[in-house]
PDB file of N, CA and C in Angstrom:
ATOM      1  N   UNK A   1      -8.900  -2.704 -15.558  1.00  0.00           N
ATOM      2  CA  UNK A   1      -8.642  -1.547 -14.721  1.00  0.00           C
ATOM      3  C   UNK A   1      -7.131  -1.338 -14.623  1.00  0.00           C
ATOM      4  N   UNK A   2      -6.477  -0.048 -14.964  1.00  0.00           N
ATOM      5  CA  UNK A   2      -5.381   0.173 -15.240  1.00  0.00           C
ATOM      6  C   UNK A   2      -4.906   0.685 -12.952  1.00  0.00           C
ATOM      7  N   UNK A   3      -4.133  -0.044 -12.334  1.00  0.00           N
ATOM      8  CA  UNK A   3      -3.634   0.466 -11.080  1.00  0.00           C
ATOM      9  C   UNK A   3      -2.419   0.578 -11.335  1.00  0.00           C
ATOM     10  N   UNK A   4      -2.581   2.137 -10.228  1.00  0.00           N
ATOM     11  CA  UNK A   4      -0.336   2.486 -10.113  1.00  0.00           C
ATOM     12  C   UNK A   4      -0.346   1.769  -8.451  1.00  0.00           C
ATOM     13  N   UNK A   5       1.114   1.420  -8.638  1.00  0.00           N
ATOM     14  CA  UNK A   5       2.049   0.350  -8.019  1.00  0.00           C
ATOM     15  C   UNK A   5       2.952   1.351  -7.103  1.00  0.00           C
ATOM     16  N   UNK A   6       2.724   1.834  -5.836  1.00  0.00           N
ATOM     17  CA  UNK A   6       3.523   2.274  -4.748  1.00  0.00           C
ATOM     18  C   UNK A   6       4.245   1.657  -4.024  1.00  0.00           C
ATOM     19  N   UNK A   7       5.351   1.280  -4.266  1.00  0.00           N
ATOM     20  CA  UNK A   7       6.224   0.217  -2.914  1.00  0.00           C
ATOM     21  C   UNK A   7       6.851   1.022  -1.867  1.00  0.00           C
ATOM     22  N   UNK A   8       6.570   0.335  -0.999  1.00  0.00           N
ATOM     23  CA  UNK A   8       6.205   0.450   0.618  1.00  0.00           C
ATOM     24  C   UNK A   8       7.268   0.091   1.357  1.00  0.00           C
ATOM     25  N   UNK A   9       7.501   0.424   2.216  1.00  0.00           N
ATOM     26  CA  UNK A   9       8.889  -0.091   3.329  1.00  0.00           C
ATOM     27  C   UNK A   9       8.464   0.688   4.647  1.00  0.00           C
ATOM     28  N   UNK A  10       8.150  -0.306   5.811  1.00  0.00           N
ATOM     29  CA  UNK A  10       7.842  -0.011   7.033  1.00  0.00           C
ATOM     30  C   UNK A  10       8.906  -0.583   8.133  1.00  0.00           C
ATOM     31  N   UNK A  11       9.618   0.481   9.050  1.00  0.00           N
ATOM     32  CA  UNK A  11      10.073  -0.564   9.735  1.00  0.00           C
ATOM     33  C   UNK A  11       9.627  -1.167  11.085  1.00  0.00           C
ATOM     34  N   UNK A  12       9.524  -2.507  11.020  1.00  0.00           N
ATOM     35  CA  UNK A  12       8.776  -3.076  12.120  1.00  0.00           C
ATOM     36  C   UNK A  12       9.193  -2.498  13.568  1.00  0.00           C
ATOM     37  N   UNK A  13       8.511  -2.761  14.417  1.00  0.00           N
ATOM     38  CA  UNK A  13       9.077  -2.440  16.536  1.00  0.00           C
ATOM     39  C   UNK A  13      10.168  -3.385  16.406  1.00  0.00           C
ATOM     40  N   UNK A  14      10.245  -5.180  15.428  1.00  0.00           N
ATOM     41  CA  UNK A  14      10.927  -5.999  16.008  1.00  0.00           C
ATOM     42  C   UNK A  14      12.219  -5.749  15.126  1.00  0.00           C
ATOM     43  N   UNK A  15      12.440  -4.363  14.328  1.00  0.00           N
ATOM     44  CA  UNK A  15      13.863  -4.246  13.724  1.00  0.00           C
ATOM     45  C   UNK A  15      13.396  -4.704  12.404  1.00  0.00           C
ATOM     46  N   UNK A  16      12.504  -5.485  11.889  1.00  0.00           N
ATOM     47  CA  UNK A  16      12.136  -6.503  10.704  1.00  0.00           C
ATOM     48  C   UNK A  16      12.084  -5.135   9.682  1.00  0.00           C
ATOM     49  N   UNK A  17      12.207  -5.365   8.499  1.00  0.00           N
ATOM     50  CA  UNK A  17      11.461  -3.833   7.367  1.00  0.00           C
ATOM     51  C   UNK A  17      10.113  -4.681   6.638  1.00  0.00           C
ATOM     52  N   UNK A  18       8.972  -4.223   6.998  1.00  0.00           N
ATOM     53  CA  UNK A  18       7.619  -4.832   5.768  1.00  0.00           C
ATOM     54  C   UNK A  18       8.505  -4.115   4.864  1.00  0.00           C
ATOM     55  N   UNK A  19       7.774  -5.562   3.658  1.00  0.00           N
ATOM     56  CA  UNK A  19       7.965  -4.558   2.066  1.00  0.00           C
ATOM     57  C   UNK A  19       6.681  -4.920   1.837  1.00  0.00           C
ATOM     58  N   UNK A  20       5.509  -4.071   1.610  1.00  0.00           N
ATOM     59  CA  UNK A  20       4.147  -3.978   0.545  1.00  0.00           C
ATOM     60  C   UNK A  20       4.142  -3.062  -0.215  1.00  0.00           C
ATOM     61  N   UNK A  21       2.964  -3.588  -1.342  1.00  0.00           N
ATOM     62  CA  UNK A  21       2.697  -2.639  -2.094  1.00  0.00           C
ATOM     63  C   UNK A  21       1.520  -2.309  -1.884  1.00  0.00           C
ATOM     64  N   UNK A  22       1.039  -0.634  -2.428  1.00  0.00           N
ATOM     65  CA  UNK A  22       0.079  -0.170  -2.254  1.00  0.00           C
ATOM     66  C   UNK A  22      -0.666   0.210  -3.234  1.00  0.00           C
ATOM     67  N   UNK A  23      -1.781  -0.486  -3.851  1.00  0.00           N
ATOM     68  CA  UNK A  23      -2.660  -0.568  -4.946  1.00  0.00           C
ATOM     69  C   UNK A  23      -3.439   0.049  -5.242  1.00  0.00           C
ATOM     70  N   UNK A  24      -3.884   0.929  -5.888  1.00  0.00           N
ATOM     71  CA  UNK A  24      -4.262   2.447  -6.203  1.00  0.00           C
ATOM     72  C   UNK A  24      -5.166   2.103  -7.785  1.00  0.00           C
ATOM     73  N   UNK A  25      -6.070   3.148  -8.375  1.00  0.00           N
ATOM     74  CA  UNK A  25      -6.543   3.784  -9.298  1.00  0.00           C
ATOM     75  C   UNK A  25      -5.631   4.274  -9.910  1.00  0.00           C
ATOM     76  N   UNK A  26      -5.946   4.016 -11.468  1.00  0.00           N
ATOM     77  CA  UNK A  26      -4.560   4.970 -11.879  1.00  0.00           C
ATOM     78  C   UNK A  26      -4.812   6.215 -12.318  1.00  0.00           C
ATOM     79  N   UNK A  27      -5.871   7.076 -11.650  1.00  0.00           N
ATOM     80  CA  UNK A  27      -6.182   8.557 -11.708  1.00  0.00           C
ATOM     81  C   UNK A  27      -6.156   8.678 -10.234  1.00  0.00           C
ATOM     82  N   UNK A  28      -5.358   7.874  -9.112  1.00  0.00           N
ATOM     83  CA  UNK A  28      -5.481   8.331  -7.685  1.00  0.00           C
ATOM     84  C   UNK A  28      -3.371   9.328  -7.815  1.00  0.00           C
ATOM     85  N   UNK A  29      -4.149  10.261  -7.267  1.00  0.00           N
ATOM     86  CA  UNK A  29      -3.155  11.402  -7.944  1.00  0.00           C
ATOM     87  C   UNK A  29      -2.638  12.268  -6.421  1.00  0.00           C
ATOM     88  N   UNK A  30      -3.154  12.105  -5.549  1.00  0.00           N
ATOM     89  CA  UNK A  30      -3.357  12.474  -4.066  1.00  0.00           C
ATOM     90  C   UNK A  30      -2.412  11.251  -3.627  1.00  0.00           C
ATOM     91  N   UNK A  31      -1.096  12.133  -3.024  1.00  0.00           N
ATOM     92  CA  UNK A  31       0.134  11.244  -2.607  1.00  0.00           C
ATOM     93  C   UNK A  31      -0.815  10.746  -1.154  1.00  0.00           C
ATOM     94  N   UNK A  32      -1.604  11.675  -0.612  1.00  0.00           N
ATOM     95  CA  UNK A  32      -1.687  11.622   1.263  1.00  0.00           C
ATOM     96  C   UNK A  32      -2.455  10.439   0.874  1.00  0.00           C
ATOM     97  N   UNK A  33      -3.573  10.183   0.221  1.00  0.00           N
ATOM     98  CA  UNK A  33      -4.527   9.214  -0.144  1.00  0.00           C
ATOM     99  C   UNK A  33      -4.089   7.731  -0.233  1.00  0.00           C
ATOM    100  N   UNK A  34      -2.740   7.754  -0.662  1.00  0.00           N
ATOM    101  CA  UNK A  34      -2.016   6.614  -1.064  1.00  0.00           C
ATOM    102  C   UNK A  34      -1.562   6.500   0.498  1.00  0.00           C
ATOM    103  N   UNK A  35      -0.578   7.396   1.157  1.00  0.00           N
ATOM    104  CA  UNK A  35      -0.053   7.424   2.096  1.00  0.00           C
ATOM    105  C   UNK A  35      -1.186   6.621   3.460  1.00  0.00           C
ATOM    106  N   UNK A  36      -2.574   7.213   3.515  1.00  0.00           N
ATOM    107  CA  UNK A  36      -3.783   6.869   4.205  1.00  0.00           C
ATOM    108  C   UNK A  36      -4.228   5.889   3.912  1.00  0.00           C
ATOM    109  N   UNK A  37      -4.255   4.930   2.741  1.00  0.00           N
ATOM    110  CA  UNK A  37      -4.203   3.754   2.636  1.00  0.00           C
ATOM    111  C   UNK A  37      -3.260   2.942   3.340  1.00  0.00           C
ATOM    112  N   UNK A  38      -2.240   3.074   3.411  1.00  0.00           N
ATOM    113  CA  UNK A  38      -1.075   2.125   3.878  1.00  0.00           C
ATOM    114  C   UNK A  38      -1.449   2.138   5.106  1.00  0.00           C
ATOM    115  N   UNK A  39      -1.448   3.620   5.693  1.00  0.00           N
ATOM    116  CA  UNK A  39      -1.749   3.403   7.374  1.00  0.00           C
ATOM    117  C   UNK A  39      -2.800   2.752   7.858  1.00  0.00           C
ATOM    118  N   UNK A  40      -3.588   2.712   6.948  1.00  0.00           N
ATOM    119  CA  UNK A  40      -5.311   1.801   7.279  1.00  0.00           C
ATOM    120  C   UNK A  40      -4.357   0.613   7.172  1.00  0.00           C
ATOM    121  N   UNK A  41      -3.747   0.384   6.251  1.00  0.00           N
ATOM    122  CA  UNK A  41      -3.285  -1.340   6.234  1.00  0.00           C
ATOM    123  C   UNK A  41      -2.775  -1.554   7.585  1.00  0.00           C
ATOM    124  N   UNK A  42      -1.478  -0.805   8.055  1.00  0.00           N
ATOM    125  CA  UNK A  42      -0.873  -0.924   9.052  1.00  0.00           C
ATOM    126  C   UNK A  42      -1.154  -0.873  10.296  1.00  0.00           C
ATOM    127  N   UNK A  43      -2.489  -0.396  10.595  1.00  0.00           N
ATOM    128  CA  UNK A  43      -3.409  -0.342  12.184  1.00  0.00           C
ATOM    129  C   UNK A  43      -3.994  -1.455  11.705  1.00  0.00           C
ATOM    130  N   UNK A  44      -4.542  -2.155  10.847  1.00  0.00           N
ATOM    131  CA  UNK A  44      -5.347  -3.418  10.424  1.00  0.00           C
ATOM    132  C   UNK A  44      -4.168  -4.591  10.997  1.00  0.00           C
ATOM    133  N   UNK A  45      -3.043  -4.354  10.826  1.00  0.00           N
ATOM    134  CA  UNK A  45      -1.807  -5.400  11.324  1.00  0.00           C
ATOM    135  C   UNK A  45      -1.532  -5.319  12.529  1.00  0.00           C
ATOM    136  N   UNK A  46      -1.516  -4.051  13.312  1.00  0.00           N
ATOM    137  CA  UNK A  46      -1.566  -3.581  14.353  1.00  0.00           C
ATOM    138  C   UNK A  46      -0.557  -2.646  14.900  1.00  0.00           C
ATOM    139  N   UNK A  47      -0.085  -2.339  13.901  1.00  0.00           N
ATOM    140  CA  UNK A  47       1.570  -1.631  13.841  1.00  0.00           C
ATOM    141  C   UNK A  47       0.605   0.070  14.099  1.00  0.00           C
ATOM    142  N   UNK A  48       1.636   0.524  14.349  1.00  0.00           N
ATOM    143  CA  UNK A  48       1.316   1.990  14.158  1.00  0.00           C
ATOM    144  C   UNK A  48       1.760   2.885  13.140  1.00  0.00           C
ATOM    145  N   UNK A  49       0.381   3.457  12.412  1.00  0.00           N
ATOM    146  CA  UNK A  49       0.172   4.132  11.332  1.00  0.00           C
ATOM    147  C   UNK A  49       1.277   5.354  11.408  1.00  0.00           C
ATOM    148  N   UNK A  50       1.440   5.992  11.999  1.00  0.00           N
ATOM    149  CA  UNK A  50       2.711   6.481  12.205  1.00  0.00           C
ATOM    150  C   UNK A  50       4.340   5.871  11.324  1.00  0.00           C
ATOM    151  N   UNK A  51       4.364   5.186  11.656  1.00  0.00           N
ATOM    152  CA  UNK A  51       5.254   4.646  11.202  1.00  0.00           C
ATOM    153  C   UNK A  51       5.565   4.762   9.331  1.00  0.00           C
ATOM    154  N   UNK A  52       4.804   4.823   9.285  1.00  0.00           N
ATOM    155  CA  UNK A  52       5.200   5.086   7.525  1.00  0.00           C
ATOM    156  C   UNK A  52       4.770   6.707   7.008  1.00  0.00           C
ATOM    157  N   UNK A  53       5.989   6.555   6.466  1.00  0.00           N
ATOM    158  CA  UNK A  53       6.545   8.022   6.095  1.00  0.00           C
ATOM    159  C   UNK A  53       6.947   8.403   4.177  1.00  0.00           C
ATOM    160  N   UNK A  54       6.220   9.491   4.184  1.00  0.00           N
ATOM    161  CA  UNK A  54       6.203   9.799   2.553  1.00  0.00           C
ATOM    162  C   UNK A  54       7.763   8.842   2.046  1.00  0.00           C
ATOM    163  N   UNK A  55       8.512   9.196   2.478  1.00  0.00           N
ATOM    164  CA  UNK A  55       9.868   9.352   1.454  1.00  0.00           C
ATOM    165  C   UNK A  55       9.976   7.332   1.566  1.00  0.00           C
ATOM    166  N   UNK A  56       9.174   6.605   2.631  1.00  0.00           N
ATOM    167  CA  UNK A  56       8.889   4.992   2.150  1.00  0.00           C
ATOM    168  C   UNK A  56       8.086   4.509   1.314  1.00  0.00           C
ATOM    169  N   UNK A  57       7.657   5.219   0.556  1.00  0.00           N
ATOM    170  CA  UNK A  57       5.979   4.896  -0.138  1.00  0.00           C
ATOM    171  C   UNK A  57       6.433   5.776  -1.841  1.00  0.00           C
ATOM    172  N   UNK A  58       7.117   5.010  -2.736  1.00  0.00           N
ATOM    173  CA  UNK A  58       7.445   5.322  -3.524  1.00  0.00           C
ATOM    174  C   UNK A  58       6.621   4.682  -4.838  1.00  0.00           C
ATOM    175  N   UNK A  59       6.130   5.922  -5.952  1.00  0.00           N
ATOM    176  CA  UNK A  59       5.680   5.631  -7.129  1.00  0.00           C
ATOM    177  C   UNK A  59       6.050   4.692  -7.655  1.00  0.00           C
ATOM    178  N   UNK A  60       6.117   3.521  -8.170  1.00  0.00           N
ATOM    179  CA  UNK A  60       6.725   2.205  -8.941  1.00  0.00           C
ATOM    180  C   UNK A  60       6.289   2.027 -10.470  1.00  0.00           C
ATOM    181  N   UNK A  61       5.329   1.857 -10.887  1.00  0.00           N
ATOM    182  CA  UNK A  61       4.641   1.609 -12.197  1.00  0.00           C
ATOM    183  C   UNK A  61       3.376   0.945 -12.133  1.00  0.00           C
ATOM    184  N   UNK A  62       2.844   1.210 -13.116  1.00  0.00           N
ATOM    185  CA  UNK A  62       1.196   0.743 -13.362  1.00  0.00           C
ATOM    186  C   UNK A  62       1.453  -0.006 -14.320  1.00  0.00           C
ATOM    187  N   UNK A  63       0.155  -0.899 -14.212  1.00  0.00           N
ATOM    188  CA  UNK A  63      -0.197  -2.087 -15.062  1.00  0.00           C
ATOM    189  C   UNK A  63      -1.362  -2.532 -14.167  1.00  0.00           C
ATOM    190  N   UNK A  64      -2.208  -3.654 -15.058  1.00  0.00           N
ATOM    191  CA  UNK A  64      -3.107  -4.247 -15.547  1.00  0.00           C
ATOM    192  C   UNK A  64      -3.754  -4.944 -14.247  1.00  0.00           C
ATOM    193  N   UNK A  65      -4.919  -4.727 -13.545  1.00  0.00           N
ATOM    194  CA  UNK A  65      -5.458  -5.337 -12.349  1.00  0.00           C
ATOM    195  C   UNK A  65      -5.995  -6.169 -12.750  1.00  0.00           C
ATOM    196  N   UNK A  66      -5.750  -7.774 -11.199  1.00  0.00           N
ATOM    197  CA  UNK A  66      -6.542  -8.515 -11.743  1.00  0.00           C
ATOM    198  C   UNK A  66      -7.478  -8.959 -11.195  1.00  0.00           C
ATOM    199  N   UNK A  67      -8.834  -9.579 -11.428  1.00  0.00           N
ATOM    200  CA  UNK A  67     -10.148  -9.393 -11.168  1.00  0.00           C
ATOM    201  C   UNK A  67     -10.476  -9.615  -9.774  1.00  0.00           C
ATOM    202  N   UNK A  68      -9.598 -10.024  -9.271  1.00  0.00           N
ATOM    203  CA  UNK A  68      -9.291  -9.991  -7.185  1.00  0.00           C
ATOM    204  C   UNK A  68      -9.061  -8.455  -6.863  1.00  0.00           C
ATOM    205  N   UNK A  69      -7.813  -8.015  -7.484  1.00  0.00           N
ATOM    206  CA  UNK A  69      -7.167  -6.529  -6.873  1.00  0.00           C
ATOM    207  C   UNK A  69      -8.340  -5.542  -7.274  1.00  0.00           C
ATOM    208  N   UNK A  70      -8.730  -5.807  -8.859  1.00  0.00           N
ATOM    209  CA  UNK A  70      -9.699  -4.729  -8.989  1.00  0.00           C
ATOM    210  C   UNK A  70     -11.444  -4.587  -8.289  1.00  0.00           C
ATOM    211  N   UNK A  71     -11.807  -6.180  -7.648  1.00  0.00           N
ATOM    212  CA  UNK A  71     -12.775  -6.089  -6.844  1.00  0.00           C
ATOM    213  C   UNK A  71     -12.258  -5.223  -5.355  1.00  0.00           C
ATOM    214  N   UNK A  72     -11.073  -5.546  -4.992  1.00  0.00           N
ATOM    215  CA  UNK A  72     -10.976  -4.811  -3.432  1.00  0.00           C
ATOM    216  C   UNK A  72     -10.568  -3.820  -3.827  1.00  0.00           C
ATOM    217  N   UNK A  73     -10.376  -3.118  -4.692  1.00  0.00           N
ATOM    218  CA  UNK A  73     -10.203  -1.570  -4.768  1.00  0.00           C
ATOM    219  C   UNK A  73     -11.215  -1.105  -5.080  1.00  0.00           C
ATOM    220  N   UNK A  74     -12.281  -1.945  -5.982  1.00  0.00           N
ATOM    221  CA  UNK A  74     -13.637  -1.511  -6.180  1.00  0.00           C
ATOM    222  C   UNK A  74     -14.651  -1.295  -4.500  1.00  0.00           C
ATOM    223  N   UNK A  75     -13.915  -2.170  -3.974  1.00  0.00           N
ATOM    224  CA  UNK A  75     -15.053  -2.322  -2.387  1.00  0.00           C
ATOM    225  C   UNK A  75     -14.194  -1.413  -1.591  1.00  0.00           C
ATOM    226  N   UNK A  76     -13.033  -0.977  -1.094  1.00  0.00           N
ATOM    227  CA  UNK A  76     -12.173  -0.198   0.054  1.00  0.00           C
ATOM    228  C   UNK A  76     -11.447   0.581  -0.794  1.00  0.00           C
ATOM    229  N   UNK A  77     -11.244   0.884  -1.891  1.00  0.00           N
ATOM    230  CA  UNK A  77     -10.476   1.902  -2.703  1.00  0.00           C
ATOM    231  C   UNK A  77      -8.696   1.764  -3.162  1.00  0.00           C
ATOM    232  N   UNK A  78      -8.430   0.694  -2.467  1.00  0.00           N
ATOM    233  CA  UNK A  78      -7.058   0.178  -2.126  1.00  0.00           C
ATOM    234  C   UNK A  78      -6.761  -1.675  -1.941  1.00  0.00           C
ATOM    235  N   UNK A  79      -5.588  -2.101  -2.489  1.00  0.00           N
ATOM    236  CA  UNK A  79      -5.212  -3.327  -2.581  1.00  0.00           C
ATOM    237  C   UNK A  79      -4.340  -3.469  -1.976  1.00  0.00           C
ATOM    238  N   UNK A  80      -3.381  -3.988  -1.136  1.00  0.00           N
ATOM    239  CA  UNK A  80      -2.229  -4.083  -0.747  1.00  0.00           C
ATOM    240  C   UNK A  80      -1.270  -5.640  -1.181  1.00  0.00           C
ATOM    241  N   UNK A  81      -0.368  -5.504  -1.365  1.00  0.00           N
ATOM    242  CA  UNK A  81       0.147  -7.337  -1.979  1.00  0.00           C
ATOM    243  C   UNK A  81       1.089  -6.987  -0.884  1.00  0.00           C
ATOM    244  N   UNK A  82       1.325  -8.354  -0.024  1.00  0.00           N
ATOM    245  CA  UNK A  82       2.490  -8.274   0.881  1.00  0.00           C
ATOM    246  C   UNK A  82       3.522  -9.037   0.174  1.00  0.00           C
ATOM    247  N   UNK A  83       5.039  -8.435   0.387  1.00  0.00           N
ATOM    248  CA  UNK A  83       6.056  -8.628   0.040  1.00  0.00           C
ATOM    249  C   UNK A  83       7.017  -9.287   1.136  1.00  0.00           C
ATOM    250  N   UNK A  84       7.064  -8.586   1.894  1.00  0.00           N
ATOM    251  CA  UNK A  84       8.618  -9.493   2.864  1.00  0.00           C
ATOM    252  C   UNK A  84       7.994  -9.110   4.817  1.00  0.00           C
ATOM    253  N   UNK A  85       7.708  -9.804   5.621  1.00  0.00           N
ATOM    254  CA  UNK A  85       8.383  -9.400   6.756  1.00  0.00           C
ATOM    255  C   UNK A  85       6.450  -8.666   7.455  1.00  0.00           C
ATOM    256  N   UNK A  86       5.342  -9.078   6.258  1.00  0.00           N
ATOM    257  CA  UNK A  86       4.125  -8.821   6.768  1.00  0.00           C
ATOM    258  C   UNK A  86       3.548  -9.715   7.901  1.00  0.00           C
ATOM    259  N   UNK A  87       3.853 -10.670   8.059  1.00  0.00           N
ATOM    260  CA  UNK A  87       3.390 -11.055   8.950  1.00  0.00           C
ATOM    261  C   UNK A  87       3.781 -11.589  10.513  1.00  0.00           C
TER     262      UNK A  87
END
């Protein structure tokens, strides 16, 4: 399964910046879709979905899913990999 690669930058209440990425279909072509993923991530953390804003959620590159990422995008439509400052 070919996924495009959106990197993410949220800034935390405590000043902190999350860096995730947001794991997609690579025919998911609907920026808000991508955007509505993240915020599902971010009420799941408990942050407010609010908080992330188009111009943080940038196109990155696609490549090759692997049989973990492409089952949870197969089950919720979306993968997220945490990078810096998720937890």
């Amino acid at each position: 399964m070919r996924i495009s690669v959106y990197d993410t930058y949220v800034q935390r209440p405590d000043g902190r910046r999350m860096h995730f990425d947001i794991l997609v279909p690579s025919d998911t072509s609907d920026r808000e879709a991508v955007l509505a993923y993240g915020r599902t991530y971010l009420a799941a953390k408990g942050l407010a979905p609010s908080d992330l804003k188009a111009e943080k959620c940038n196109y990155c590159h696609m490549e090759s899913a692997n049989p973990e990422v492409a089952q949870e995008i197969a089950t919720t439509g979306f993968a997220i990999i945490e990078m810096e400052n998720c937890n």
